[in-house]
Protein backbone atom coordinates (compact mmCIF):
# COMPACT_ATOMS: atom_id res chain seq x y z
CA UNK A 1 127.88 111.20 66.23
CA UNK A 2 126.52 114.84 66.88
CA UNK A 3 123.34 114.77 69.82
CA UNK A 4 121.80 116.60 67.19
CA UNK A 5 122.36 115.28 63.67
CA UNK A 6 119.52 116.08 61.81
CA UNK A 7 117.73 119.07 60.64
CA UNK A 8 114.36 118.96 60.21
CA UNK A 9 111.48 121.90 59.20
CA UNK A 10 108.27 121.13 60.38
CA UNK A 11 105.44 124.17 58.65
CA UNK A 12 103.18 125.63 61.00
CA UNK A 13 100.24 126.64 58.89
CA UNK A 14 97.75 128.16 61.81
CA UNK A 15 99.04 128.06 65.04
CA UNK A 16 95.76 128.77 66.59
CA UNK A 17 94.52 125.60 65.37
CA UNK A 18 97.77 123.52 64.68
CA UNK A 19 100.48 124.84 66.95
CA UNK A 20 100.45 122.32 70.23
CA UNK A 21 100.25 119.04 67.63
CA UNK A 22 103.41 120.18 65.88
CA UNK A 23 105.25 121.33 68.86
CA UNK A 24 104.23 117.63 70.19
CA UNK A 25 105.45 115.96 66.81
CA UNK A 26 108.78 117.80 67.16
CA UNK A 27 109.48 116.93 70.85
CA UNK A 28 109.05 113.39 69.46
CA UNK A 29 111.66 114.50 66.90
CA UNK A 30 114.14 116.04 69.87
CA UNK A 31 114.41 112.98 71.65
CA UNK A 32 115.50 110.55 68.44
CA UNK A 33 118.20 113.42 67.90
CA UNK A 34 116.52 115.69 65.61
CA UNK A 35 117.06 119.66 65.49
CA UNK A 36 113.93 121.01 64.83
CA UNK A 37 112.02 124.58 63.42
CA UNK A 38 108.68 125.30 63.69
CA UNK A 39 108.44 127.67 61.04
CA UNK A 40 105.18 130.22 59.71
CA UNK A 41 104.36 129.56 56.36
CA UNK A 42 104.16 132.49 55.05
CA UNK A 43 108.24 132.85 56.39
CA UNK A 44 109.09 129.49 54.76
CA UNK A 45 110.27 130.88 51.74
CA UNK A 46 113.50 132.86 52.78
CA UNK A 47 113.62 130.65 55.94
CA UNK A 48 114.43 127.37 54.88
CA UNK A 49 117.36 128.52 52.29
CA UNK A 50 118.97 129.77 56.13
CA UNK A 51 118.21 126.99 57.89
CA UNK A 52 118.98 124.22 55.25
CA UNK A 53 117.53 121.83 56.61
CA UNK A 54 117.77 118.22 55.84
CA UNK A 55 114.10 117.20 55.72
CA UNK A 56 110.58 119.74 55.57
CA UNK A 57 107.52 118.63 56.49
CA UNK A 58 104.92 120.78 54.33
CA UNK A 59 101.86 121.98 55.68
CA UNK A 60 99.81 120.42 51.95
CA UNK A 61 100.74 120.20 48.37
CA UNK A 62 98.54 122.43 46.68
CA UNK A 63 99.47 124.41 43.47
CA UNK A 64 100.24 127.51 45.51
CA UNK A 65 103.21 125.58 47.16
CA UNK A 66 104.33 123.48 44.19
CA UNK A 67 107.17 125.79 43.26
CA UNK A 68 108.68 125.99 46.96
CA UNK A 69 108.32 122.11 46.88
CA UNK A 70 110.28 121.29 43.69
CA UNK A 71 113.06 124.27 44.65
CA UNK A 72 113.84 122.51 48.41
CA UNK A 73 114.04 119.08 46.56
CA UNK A 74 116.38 120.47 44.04
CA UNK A 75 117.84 121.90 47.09
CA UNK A 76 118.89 118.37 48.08
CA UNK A 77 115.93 118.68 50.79
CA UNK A 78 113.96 116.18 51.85
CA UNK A 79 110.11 116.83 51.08
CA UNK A 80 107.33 115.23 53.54
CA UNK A 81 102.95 116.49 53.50
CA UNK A 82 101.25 115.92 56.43
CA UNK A 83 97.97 117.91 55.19
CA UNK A 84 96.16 120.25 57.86
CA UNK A 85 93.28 119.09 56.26
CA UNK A 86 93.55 115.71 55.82
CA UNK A 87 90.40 113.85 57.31
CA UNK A 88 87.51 115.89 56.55
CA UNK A 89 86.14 115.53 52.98
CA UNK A 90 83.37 114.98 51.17
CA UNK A 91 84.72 111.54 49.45
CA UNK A 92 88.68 110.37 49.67
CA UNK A 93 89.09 110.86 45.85
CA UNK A 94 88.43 115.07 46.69
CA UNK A 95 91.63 114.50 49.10
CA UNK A 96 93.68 113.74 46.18
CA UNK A 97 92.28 116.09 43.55
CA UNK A 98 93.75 118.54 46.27
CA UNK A 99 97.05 117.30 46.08
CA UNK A 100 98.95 119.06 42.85
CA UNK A 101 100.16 115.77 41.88
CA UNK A 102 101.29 116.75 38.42
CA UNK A 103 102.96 119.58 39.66
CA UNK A 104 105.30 118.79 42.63
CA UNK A 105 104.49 114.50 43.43
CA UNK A 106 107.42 113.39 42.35
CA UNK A 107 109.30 115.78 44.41
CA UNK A 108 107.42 114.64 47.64
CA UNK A 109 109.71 112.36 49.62
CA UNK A 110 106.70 110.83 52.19
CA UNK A 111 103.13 111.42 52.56
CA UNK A 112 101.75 111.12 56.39
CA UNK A 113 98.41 110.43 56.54
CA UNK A 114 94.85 110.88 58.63
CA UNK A 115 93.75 107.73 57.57
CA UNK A 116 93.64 104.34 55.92
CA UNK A 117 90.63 105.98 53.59
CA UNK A 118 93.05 108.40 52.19
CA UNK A 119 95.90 105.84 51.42
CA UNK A 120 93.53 103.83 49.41
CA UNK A 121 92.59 106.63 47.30
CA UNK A 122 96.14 107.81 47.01
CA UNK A 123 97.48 104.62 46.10
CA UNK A 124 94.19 103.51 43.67
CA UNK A 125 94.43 107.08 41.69
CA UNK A 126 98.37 108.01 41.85
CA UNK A 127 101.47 106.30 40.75
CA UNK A 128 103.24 106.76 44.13
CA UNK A 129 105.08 104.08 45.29
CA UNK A 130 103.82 102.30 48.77
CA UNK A 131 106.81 102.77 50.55
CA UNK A 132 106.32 106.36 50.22
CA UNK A 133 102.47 106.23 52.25
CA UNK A 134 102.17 106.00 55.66
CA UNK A 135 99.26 106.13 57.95
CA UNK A 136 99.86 107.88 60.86
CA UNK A 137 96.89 110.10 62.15
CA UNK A 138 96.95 113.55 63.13
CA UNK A 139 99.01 114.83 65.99
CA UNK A 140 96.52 117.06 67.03
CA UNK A 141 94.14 115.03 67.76
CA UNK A 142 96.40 113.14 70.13
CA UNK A 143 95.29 115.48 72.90
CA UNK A 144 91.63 113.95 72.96
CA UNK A 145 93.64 110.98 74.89
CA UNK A 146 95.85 110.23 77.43
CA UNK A 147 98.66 111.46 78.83
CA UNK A 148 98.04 114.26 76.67
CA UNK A 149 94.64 114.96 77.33
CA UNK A 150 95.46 115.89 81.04
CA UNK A 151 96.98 119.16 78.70
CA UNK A 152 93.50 120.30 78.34
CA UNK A 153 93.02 121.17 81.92
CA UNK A 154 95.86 122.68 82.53
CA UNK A 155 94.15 126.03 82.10
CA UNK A 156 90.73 126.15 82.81
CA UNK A 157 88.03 128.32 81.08
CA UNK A 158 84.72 129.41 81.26
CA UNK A 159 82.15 128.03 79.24
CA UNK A 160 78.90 126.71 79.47
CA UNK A 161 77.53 126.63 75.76
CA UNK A 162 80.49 126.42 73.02
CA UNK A 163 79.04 127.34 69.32
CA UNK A 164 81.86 126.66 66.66
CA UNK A 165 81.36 127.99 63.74
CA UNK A 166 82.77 127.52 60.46
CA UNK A 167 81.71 129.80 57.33
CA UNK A 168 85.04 130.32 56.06
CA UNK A 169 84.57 130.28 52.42
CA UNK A 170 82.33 133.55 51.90
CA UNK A 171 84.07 135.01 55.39
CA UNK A 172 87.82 134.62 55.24
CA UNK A 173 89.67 136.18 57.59
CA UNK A 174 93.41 135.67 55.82
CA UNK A 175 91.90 136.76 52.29
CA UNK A 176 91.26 139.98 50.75
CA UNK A 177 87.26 138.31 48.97
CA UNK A 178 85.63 135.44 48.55
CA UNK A 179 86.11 135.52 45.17
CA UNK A 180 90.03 134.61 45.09
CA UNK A 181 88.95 131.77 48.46
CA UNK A 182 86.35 130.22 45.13
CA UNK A 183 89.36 130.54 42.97
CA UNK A 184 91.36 128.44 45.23
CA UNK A 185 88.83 125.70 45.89
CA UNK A 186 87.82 125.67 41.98
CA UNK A 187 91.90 125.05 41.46
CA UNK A 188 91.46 122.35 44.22
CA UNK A 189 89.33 120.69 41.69
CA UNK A 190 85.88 122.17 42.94
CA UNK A 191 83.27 122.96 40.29
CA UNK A 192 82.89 127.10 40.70
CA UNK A 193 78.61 126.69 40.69
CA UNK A 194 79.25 124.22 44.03
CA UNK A 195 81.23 126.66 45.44
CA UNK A 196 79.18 129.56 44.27
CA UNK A 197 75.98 127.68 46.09
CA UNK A 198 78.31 127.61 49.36
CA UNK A 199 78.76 130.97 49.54
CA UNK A 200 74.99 131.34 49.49
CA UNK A 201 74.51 128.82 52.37
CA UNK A 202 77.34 130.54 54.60
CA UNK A 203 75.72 133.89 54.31
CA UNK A 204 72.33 132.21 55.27
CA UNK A 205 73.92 129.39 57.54
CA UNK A 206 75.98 132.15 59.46
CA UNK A 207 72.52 134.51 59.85
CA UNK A 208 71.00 131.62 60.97
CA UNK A 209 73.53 130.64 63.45
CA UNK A 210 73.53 134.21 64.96
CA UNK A 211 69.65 134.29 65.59
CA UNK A 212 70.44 130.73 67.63
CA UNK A 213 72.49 132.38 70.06
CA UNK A 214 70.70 135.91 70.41
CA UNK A 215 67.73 133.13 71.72
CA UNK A 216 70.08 131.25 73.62
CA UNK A 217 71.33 133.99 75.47
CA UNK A 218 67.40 135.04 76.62
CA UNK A 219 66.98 131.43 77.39
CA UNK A 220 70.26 130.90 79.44
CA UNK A 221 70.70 134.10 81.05
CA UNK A 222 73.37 132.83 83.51
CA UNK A 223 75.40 130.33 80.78
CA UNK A 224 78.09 131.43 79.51
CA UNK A 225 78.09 131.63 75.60
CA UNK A 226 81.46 131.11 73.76
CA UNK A 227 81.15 131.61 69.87
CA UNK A 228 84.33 129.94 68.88
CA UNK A 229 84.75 130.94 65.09
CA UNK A 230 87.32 128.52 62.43
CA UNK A 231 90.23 129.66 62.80
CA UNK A 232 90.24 131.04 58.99
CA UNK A 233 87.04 132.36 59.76
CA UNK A 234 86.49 136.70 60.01
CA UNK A 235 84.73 137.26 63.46
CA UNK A 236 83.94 141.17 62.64
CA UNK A 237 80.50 139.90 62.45
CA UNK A 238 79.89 138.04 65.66
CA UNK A 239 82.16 141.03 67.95
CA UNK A 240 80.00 143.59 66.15
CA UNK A 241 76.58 142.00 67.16
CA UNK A 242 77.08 140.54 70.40
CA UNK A 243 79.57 143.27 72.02
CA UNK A 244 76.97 144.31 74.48
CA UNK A 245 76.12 141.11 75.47
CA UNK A 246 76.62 140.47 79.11
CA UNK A 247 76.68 136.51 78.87
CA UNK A 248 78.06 136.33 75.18
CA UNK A 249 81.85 135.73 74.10
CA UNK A 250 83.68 135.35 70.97
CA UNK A 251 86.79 133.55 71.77
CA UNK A 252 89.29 132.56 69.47
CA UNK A 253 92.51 131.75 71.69
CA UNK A 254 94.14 128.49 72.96
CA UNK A 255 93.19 125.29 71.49
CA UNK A 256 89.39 124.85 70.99
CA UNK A 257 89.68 121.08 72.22
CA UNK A 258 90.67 123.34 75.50
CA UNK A 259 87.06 124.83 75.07
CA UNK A 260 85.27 121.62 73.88
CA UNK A 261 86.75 119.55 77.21
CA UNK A 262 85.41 121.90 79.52
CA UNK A 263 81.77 122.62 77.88
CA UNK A 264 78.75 121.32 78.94
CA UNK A 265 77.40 121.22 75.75
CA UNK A 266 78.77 122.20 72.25
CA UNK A 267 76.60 123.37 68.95
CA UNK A 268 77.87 123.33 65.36
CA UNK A 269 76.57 122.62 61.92
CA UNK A 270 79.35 121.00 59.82
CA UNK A 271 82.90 121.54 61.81
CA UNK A 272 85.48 118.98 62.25
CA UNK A 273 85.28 119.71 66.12
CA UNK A 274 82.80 117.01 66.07
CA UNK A 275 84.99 114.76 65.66
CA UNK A 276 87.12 115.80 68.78
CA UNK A 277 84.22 115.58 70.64
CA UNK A 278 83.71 111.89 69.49
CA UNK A 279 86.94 111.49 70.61
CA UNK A 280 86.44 112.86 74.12
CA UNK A 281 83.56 111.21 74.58
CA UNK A 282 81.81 114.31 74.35
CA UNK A 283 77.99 115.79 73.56
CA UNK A 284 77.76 117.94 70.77
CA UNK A 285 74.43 118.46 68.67
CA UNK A 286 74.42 120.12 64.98
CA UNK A 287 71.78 122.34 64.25
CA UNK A 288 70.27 120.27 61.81
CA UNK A 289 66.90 122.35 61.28
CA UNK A 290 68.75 124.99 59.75
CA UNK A 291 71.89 122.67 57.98
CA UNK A 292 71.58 123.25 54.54
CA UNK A 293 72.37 121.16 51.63
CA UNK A 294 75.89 121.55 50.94
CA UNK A 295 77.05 122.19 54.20
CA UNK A 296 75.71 118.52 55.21
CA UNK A 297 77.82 117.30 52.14
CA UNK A 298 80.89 118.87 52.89
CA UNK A 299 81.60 116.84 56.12
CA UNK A 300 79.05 114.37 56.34
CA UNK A 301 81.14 112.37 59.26
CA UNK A 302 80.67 115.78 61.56
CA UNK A 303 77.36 114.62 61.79
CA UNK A 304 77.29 111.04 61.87
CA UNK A 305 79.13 111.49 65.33
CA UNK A 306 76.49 114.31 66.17
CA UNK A 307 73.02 114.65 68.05
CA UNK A 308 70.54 116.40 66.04
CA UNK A 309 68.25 118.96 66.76
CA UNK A 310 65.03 119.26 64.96
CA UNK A 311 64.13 122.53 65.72
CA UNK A 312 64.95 125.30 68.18
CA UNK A 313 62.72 124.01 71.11
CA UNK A 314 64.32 120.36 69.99
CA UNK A 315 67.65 122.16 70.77
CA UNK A 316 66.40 123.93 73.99
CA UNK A 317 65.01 120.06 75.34
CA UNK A 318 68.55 118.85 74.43
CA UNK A 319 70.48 121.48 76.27
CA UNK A 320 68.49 121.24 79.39
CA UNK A 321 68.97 117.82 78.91
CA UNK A 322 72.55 118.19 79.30
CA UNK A 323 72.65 120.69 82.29
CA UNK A 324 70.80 118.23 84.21
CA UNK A 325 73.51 115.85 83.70
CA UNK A 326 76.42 117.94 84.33
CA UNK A 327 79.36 118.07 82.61
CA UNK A 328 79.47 113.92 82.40
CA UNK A 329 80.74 112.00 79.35
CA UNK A 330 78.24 111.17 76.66
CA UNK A 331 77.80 107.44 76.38
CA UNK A 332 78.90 106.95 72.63
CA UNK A 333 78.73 102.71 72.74
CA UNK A 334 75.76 102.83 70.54
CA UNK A 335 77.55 104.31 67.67
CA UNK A 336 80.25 102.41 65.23
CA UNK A 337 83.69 103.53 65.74
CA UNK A 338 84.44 102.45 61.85
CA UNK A 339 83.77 105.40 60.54
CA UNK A 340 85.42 107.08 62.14
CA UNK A 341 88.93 104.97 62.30
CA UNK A 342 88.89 104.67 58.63
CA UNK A 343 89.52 108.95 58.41
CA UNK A 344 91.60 109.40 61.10
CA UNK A 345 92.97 105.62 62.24
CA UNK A 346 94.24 104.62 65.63
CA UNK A 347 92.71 106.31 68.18
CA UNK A 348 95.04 105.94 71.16
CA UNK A 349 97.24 109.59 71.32
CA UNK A 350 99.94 108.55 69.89
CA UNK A 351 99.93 109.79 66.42
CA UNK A 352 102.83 112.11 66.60
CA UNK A 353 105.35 109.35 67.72
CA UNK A 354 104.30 107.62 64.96
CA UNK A 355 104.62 110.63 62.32
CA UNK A 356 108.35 110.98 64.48
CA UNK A 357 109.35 107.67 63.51
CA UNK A 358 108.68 108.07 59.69
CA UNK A 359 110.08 111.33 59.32
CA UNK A 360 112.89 109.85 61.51
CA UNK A 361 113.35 106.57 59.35
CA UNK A 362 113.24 109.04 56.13
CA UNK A 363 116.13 110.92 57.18
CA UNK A 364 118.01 107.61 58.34
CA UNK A 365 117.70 106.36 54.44
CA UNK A 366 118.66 109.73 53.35
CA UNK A 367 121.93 109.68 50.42
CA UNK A 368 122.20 113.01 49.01
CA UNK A 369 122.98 116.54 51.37
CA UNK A 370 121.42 119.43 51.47
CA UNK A 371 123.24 121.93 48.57
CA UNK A 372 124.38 124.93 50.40
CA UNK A 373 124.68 126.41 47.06
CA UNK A 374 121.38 125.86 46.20
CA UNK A 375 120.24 127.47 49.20
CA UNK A 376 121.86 130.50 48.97
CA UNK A 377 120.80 130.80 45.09
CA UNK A 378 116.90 130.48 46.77
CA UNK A 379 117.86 132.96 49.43
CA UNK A 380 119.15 135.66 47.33
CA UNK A 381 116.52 134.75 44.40
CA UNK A 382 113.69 134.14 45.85
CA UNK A 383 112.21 130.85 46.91
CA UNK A 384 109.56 131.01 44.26
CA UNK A 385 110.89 132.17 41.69
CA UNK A 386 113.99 133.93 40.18
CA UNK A 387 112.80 137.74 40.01
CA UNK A 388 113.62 140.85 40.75
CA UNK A 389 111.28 140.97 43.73
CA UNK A 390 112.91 138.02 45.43
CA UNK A 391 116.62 139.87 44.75
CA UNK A 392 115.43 143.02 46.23
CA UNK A 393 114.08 141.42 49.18
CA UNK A 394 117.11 139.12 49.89
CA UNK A 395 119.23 142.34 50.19
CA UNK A 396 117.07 143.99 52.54
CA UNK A 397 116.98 141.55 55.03
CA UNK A 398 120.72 141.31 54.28
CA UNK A 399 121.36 144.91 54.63
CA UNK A 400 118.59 145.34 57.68
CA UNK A 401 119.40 142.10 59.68
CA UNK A 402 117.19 139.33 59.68
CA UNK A 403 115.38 139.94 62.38
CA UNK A 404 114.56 143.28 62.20
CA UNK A 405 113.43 142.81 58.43
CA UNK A 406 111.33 140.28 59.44
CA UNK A 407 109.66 142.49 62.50
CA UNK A 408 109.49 145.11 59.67
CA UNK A 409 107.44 142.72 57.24
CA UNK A 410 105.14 141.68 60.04
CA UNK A 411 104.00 145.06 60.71
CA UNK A 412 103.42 145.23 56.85
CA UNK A 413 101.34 142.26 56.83
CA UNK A 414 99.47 143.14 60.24
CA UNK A 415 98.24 145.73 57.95
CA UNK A 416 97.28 143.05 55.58
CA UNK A 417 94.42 141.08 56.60
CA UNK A 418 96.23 140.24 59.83
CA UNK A 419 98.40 138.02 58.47
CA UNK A 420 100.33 138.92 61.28
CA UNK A 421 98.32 136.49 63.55
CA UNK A 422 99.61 133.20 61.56
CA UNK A 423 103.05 133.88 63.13
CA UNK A 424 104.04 132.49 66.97
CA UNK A 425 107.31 133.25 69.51
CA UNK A 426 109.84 130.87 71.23
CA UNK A 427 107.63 131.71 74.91
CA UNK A 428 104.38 130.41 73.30
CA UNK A 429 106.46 127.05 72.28
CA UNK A 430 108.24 126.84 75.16
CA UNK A 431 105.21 127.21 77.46
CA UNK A 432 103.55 124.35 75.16
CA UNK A 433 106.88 122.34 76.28
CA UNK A 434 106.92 123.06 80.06
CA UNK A 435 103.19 122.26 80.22
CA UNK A 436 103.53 118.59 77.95
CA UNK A 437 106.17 117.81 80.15
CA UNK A 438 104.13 117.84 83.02
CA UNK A 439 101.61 115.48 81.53
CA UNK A 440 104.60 113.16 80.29
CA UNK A 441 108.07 113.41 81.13
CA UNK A 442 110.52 113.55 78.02
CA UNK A 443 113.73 111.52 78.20
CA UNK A 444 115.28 115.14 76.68
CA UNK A 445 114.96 118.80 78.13
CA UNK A 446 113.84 120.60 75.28
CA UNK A 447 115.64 123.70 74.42
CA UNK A 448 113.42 126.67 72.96
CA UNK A 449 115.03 129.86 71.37
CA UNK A 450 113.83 132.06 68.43
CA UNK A 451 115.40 132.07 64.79
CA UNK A 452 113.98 134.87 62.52
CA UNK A 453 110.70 134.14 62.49
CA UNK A 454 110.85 130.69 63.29
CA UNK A 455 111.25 128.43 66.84
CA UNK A 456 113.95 126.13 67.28
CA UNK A 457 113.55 123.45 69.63
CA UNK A 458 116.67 121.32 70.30
């Protein structure tokens, strides 16, 4: 039997945010004998015909990725969803109004999950069968615990105060409005006048936010301020208004548990980051004097796990608070862990071996190959669709080479929005490698080289 007999696909949606939990998943996958590709999603399309691989693991299952999910399972391909966004919702029934059942379900192979919430729903409002639903947590948050955790201070930074931020809906960074973001939530199953009211509340919420920190810095003239926007989040804003600040940074790069580990204190006001600090055993306070309505419904968890602040001189008492303390752990025994385990399960850093096992146990059970044929007809076509468009840009990056057409399209798309940014190269996964395998030591060297615009580790 080959060292490598499996291909597998694993969709990297943002690598800011998601990058070290897949390239921890697929190590997993390397040392049960997998060949694996991180690959962008916005590359998927015309890289998965090449590759034909014999399992993907998709990023979601929304209706804008319906049509490449049914065309890989024609393909003979083997379809899993572990969703980027899986834990944080406003109820578990939202999770699977998100999930274009109708359209693609039945061509989804095995569903990885945050948590035993969002198995119940799945199961109580879908006809998928059980065998198909597995719990496994998130591999990202597998860094809040050991070994991996020792990751996090591998590099250190420098940051007193962290503020996250997270208005993405009326300021998207990888969207042209917030119009077409309202289309895509009301699609999602969102009513548009909920979404409409959002909108309102980030442009106040985000105001808001920025008049917190233009006081912090006067009040903590030697802190050092990190604004660390969502990653989907435009930061024009914040780089605009606090470029001449001397003790003000926005700061966008390496993982933001990275930046939560090594903060005194951290401020939000609905962000999923407060979970991670739950996790860590870290302090983190939501600005609840100026939280408005639907931002406390949107993740209502994210502030469960939170200290609140009352006002601005409740915040200021709070943060002093904290400094006086050092950069100690937060004593979190007086607060239920239930909640919490019932979103995003087992808390113990070793989600990722578990998602490993499933996807490996999938391909294991696998009968049917992956149609070259198929593949080719997808390449040359067009993964979404058989159109002239998809012809045309088959033969360029025929004609031009594959990697060159792809450097050609990413300049296009750096025009774009920076789209650019949602891509990633072999050094950046092979430095994630080098630095894991310091903090444990995998039974398998892992091999890192770059395939068109995806990473193969092997």
């Amino acid at each position: 039997m080959s060292d490598c007999q499996y291909k597998v696909c694993l969709i990297v949606d943002n690598p800011i945010r998601d990058l070290e939990g897949i390239v921890l998943l697929a190590m997993h996958l390397v040392e049960k004998g997998c060949q694996v590709y991180l690959v962008p999603m916005y590359q998927q399309g015309y890289e998965i015909p090449i590759i034909r691989p014999d399992f993907v693991l998709m990023n979601y299952a929304r209706k804008v990725n319906s049509v490449l999910i049914n065309n890989y399972k024609k393909a003979g391909i083997n379809i899993g969803v572990l969703d980027t966004e899986g834990g944080i919702w406003e109820t578990s029934e939202q999770y699977v109004e998100s999930i274009s059942w109708k359209e693609s379900g039945g061509a989804i192979d095995l569903f990885l999950l945050w948590g035993e919430e969002q198995k119940k729903a799945l199961i109580k409002l879908t006809n998928i069968p059980l065998e198909q639903v597995l719990v496994t947590g998130c591999p990202r948050y597998d860094y809040c615990y050991q070994p991996w955790i020792k990751y996090l201070q591998t590099e250190e930074v420098n940051v007193d105060i962290l503020v996250v931020t997270n208005f993405t809906l009326r300021y998207p960074r990888f969207s042209k409005n917030y119009e077409n973001e309202i289309n895509n939530m009301v699609d999602s199953g969102y009513e548009r006048a909920y979404m409409e009211e959002r909108v309102k509340d980030d442009e106040k919420g985000r105001s808001d936010v920025i008049s917190v920190v233009e006081l912090l810095s006067i009040s903590y003239p030697e802190k050092q301020i990190v604004i660390r926007p969502h990653p989907f989040e435009d930061s024009k804003e914040y780089r605009d208004k606090f470029s001449s600040y001397q003790n003000v940074i926005i700061e966008r790069e390496k993982l933001v548990s990275i930046w939560l580990s090594q903060a005194s204190i951290t401020l939000h006001m609905n962000s999923s980051v407060a979970i991670e600090s739950y996790m860590m055993k870290k302090k983190i306070i939501t600005l609840d004097w100026i939280n408005s309505g639907t931002h406390q419904s949107t993740s209502p968890l994210t502030l469960l796990v939170s200290e609140k602040a009352s006002s601005y001189q409740n915040l200021i008492e709070k943060i002093d608070l904290s400094f006086s303390r050092g950069k100690k752990l937060t004593d979190w025994s007086k607060i239920s862990s239930d909640s919490v385990v019932k979103w995003f399960y087992k808390m113990d850093g070793k989600a990722s071996n578990r998602a490993a096992s499933a996807i490996f146990k999938n391909l294991k059970d696998k009968n049917v190959k992956t149609s070259k044929v198929a593949c080719q007809r997808m390449f040359w076509y067009g993964s979404k669709k058989n159109n002239i468009k998809g012809w045309v840009e088959a033969l360029s990056r025929t004609v031009l080479g594959y990697k060159f057409y792809n450097y050609i399209r990413s300049e296009i798309l750096a025009r774009d929005n920076n789209r650019v940014l949602k891509g990633f190269k072999a050094d950046q996964v092979s430095d994630i490698c080098i630095k894991l395998n310091k903090v444990y030591e995998f039974e398998k060297k892992v091999m890192v080289s770059q395939h068109g615009a995806s990473v193969k580790l092997s």
